[in-house]
Protein backbone atom coordinates (compact mmCIF):
# COMPACT_ATOMS: atom_id res chain seq x y z
CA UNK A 1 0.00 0.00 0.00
CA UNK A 2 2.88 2.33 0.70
CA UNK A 3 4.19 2.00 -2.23
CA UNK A 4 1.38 2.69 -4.24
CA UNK A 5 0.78 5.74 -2.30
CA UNK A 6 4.59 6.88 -3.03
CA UNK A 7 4.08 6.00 -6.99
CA UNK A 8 1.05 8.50 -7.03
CA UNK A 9 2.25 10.73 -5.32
CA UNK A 10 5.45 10.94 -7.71
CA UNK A 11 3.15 10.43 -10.69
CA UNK A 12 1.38 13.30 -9.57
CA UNK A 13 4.42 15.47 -8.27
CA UNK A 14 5.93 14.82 -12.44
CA UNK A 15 2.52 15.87 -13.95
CA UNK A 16 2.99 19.19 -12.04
CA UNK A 17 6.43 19.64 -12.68
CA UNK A 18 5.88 19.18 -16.75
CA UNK A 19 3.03 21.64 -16.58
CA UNK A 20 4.30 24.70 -14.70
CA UNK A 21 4.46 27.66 -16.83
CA UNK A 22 7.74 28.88 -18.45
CA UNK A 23 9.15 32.37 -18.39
CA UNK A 24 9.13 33.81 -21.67
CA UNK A 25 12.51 33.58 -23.58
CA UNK A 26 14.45 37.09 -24.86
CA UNK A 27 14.09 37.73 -28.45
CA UNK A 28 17.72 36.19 -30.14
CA UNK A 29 19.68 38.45 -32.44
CA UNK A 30 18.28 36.26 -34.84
CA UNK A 31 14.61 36.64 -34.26
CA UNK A 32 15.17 40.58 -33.94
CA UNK A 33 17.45 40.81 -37.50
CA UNK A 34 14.20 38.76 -39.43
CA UNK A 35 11.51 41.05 -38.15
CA UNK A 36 13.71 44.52 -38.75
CA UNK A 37 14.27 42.66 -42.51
CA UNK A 38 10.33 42.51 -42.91
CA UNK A 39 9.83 45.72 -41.59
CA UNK A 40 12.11 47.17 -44.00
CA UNK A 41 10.83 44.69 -47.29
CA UNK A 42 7.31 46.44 -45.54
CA UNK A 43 8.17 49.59 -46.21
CA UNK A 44 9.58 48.72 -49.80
CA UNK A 45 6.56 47.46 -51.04
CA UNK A 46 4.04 50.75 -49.84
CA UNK A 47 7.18 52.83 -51.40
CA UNK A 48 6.40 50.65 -54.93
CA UNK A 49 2.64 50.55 -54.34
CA UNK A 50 2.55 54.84 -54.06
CA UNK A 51 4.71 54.76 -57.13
CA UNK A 52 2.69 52.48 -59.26
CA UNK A 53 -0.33 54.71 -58.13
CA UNK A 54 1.35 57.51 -59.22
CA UNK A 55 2.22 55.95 -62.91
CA UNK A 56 -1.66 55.12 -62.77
CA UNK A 57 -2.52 58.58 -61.97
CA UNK A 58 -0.06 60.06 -65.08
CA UNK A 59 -0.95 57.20 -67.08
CA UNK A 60 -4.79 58.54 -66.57
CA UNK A 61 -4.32 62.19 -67.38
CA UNK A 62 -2.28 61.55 -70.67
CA UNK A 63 -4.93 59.25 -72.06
CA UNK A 64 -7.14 62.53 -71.38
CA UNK A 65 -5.25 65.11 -72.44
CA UNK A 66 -4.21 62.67 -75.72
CA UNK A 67 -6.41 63.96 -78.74
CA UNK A 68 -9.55 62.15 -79.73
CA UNK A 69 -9.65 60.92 -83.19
């Protein structure tokens, strides 16, 4: 009976052990070098987006100002 008692209550004392909560790791070098890369590839794609709007735009007012035939 002892025994049994002593497996549970190491069973039981493992179960806890494997579920307490973790502190949350620092960001690596690594982790911080990817998200300033998309950040930056962010900011390179609005830069081409406001340019292609602004071809549209010019592309817009020649077709109006072209003569009509």
């Amino acid at each position: 009976m002892r025994k049994l008692l002593l497996a549970a209550v190491a069973g039981t004392a493992f179960a806890l052990v494997g579920c307490s909560e973790k502190p949350a790791e620092t960001p690596t070098e690594a982790a911080m070098e990817s998200t300033e890369a998309a950040m930056e590839s962010s900011e390179m794609a609005a830069d081409a987006s406001g340019m292609a709007a602004d071809a549209s735009g010019m592309a817009a007012d020649a077709s109006e100002a072209a003569p009509k035939i």
